[in-house]
C-alpha atoms as a PDB file:
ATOM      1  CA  UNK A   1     -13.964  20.596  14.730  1.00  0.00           C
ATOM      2  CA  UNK A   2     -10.423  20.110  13.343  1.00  0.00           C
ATOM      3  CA  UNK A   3      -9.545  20.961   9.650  1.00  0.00           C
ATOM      4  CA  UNK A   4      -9.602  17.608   9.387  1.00  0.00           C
ATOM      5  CA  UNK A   5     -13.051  17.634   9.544  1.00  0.00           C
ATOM      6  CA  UNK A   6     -13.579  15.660  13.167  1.00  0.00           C
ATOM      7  CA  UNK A   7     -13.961  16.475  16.515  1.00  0.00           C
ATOM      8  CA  UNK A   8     -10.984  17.182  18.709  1.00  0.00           C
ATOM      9  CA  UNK A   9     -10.266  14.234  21.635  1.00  0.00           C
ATOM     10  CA  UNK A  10      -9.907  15.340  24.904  1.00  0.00           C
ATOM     11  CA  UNK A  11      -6.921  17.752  25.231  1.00  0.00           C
ATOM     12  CA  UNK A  12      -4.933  14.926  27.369  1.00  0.00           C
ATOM     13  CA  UNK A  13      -4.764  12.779  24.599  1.00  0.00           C
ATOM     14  CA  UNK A  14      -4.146  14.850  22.042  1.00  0.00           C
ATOM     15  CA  UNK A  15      -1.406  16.699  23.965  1.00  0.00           C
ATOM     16  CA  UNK A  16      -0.109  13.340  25.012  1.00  0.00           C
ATOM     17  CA  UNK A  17      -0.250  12.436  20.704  1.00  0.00           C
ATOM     18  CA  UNK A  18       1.700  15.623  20.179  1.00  0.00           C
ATOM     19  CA  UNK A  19       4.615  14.655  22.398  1.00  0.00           C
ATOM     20  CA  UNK A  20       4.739  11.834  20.980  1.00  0.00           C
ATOM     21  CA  UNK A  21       4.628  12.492  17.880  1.00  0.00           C
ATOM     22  CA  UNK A  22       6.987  14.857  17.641  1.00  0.00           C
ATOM     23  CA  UNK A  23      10.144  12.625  19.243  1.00  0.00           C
ATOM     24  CA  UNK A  24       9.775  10.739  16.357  1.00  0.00           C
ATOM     25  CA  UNK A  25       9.714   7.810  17.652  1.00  0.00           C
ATOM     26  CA  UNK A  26       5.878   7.376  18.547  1.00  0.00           C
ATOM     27  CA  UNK A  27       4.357   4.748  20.424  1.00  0.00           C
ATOM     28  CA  UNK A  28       0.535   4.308  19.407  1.00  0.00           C
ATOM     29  CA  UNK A  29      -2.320   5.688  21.501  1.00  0.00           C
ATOM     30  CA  UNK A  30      -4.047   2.036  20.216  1.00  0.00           C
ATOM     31  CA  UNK A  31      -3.367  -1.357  21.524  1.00  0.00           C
ATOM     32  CA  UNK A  32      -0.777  -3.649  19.725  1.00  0.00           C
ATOM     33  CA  UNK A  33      -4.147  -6.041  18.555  1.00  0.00           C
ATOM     34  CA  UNK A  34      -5.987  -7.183  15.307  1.00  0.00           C
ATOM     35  CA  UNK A  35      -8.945  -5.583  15.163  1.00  0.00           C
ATOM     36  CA  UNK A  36     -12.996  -6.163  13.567  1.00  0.00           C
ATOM     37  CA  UNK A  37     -13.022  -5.430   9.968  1.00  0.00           C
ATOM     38  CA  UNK A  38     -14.602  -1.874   9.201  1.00  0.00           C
ATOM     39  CA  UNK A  39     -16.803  -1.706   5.951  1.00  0.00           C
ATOM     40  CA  UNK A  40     -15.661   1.985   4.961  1.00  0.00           C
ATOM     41  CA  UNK A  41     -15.289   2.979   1.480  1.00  0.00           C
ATOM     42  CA  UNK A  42     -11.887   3.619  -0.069  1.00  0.00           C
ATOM     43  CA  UNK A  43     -13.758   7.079  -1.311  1.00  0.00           C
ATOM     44  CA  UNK A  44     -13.682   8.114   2.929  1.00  0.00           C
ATOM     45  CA  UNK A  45     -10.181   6.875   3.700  1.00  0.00           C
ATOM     46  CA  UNK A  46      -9.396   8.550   0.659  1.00  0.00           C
ATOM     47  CA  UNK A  47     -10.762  12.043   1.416  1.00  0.00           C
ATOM     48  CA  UNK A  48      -8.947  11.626   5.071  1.00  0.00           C
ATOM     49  CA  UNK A  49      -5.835  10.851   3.286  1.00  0.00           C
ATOM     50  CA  UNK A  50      -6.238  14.001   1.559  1.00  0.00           C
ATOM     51  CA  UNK A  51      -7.105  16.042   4.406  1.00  0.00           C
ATOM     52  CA  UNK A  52      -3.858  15.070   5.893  1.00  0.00           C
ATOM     53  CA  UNK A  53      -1.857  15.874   3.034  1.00  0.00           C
ATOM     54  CA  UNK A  54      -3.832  19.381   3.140  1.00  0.00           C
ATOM     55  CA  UNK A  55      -3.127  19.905   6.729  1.00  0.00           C
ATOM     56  CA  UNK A  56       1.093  18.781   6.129  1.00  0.00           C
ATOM     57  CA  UNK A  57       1.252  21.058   2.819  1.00  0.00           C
ATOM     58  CA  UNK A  58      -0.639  23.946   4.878  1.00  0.00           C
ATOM     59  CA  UNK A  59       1.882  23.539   8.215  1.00  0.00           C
ATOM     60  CA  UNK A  60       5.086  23.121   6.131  1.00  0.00           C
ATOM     61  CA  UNK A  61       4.043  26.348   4.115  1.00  0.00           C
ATOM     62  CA  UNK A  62       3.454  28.189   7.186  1.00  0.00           C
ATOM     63  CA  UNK A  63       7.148  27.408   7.858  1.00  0.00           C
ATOM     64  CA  UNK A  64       8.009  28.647   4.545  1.00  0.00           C
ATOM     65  CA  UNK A  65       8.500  25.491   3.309  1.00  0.00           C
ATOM     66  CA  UNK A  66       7.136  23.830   0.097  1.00  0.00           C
ATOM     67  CA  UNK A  67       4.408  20.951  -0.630  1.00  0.00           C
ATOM     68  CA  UNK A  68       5.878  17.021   0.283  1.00  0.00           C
ATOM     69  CA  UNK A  69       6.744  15.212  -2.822  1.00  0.00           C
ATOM     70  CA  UNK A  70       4.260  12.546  -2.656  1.00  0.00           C
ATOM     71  CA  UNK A  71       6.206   9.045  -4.659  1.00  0.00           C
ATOM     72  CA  UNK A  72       2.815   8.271  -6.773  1.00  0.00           C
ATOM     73  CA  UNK A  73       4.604   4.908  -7.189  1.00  0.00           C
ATOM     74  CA  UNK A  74       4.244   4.162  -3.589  1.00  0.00           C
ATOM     75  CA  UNK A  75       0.513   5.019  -2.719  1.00  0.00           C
ATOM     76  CA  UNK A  76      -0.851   1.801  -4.246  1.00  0.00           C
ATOM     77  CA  UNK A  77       1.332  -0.197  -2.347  1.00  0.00           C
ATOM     78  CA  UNK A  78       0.960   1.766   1.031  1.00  0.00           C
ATOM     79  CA  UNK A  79      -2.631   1.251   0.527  1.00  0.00           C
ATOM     80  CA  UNK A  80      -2.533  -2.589   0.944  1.00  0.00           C
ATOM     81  CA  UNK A  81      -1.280  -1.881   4.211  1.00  0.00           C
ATOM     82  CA  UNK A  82      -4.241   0.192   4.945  1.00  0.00           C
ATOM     83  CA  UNK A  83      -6.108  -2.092   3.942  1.00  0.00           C
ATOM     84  CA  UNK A  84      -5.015  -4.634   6.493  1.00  0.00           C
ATOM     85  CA  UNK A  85      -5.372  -2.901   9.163  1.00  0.00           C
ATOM     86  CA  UNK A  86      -8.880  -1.611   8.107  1.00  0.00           C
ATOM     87  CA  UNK A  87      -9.810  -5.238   8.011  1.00  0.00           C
ATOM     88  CA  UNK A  88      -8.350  -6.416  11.059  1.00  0.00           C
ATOM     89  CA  UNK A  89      -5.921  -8.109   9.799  1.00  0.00           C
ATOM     90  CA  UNK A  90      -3.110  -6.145  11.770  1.00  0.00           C
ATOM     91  CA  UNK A  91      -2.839  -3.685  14.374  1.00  0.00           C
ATOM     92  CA  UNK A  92      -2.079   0.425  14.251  1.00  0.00           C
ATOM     93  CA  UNK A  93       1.454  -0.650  15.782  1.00  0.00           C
ATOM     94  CA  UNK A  94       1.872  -3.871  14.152  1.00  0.00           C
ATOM     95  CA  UNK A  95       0.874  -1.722  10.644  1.00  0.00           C
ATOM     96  CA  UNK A  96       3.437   1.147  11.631  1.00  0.00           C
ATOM     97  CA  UNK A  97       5.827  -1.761  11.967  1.00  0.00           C
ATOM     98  CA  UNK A  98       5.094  -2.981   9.227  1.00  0.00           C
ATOM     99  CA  UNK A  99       5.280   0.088   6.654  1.00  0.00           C
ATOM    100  CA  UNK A 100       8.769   0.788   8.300  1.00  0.00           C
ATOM    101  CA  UNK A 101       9.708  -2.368   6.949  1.00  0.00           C
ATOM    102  CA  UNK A 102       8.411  -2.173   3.382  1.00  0.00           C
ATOM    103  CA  UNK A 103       9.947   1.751   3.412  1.00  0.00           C
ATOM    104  CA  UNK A 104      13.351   1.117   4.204  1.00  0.00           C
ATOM    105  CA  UNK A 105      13.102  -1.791   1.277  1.00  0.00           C
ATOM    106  CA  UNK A 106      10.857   0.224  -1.199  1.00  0.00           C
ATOM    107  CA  UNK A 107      13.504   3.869  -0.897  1.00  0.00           C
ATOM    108  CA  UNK A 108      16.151   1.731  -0.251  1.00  0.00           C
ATOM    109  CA  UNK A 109      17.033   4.640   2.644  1.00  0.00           C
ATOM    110  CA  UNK A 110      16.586   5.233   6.360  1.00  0.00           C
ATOM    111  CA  UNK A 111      12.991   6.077   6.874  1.00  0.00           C
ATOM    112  CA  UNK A 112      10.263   7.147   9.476  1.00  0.00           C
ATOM    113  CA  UNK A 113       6.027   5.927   9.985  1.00  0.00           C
ATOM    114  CA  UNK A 114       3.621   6.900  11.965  1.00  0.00           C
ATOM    115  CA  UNK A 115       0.453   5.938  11.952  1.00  0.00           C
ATOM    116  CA  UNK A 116      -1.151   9.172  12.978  1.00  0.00           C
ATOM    117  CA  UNK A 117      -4.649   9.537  14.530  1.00  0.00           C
ATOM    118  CA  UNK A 118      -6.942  11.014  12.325  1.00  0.00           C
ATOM    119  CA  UNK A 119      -9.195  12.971  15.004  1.00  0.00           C
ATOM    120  CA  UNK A 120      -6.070  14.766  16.480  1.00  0.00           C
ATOM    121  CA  UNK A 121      -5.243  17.961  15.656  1.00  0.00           C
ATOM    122  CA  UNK A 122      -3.028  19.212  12.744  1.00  0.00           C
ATOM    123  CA  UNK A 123      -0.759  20.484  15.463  1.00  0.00           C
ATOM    124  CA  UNK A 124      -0.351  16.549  15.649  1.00  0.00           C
ATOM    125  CA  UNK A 125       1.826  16.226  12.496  1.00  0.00           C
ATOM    126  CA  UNK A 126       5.027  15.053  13.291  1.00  0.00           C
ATOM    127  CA  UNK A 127       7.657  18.158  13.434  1.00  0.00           C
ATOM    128  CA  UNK A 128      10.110  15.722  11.324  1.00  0.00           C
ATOM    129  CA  UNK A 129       7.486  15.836   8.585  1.00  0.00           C
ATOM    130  CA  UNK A 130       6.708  19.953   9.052  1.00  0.00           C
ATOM    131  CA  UNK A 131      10.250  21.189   9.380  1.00  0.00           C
ATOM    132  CA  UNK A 132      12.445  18.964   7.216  1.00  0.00           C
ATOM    133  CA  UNK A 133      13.746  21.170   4.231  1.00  0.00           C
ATOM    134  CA  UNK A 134      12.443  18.758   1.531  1.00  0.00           C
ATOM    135  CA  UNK A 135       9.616  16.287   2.618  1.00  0.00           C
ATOM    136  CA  UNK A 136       9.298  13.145   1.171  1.00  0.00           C
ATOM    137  CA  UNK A 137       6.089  10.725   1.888  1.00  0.00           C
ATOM    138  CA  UNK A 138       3.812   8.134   0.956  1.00  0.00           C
ATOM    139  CA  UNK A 139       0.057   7.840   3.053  1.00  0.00           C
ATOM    140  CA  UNK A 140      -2.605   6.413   3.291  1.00  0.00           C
ATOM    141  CA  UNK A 141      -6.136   6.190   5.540  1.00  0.00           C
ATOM    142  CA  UNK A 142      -7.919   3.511   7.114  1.00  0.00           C
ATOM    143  CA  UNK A 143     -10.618   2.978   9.404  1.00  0.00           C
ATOM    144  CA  UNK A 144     -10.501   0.381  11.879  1.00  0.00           C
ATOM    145  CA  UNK A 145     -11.588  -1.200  14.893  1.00  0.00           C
ATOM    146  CA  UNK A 146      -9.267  -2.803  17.197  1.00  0.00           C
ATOM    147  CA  UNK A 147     -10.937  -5.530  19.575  1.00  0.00           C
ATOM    148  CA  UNK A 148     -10.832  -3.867  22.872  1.00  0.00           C
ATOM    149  CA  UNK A 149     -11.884  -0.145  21.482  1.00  0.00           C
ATOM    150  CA  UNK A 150     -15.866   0.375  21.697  1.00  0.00           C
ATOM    151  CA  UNK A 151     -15.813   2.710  18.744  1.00  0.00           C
ATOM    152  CA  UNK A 152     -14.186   2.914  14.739  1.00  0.00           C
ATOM    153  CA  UNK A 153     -10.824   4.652  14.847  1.00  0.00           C
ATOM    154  CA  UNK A 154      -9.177   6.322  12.117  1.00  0.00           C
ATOM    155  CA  UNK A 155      -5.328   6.462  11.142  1.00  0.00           C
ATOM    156  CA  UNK A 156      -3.134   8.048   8.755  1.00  0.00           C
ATOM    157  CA  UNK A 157       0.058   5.744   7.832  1.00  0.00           C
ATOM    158  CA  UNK A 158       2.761   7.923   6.812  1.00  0.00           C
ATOM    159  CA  UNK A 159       6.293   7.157   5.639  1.00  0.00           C
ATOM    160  CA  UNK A 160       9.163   9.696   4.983  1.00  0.00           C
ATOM    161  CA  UNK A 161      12.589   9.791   3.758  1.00  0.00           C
ATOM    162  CA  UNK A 162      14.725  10.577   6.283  1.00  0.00           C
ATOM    163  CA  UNK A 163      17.505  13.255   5.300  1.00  0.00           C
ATOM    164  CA  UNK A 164      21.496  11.694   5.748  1.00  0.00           C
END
């Protein structure tokens, strides 16, 4: 079990998610596809959300670095993309995508996304996010299901300022 609360994917895949991850630039682990809607309550994408912010605040401290400003402001609206991809409406990439867009527009500044699996590790947080001296975000969970996967996933989309 991760802190996260779920059971750790085989170590390719995470370790693959990790390197990833940490160029910044990640390409998703899912396929670029709508998906089956996934009847989860906001309460659970909410508590994964949370668990995520836990797991950022806990990595950044252990850098000696303080909490991410979370933009309060944001969250509702970073939620409706969420929700879209929790009801198939959009994919993991085409949401990353898509929250990129809105960011740059919403903080009016360079930003980064990832839409982050939520049964990876902490070690899985994006380096940008753990080592940047002041961390900026909005997040938000969903649980989805894209058409070719046999199983519910579960992402975190995350959006950060991106220092000048």
């Amino acid at each position: 079990m991760t802190s996260w609360g779920f059971s750790i994917r085989p170590a390719l895949i995470a370790g693959g998610l990790a390197l990833a991850l940490a160029s910044g630039c990640a390409t998703s682990r899912w396929a670029d596809e709508p998906g089956k809607a996934v009847p989860v309550s906001r309460a659970a994408n909410e508590e994964v959300a949370d668990q995520f912010l836990n797991a950022l605040t806990a990595a950044r401290q252990a850098n000696g670095l303080p909490a991410p400003v979370v933009t309060p402001r944001y969250q509702s609206e970073i939620r409706n993309f969420a929700e879209d991809l929790q009801s198939g409406k959009t994919s993991a990439p085409g949401a990353q995508r898509a929250i990129r867009s809105w960011g740059r527009a919403a903080f009016q500044t360079s930003v980064a996304a990832w839409a982050l699996d939520c049964t990876a590790s902490p070690q899985s947080i994006p380096e940008a996010l753990v080592r940047v001296p002041a961390a900026v975000v909005s997040y938000a969970a969903a649980h989805f299901q894209p058409q070719s996967a046999a199983s519910e996933q579960c992402a975190v989309l995350v959006i950060s300022v991106q220092p000048h």
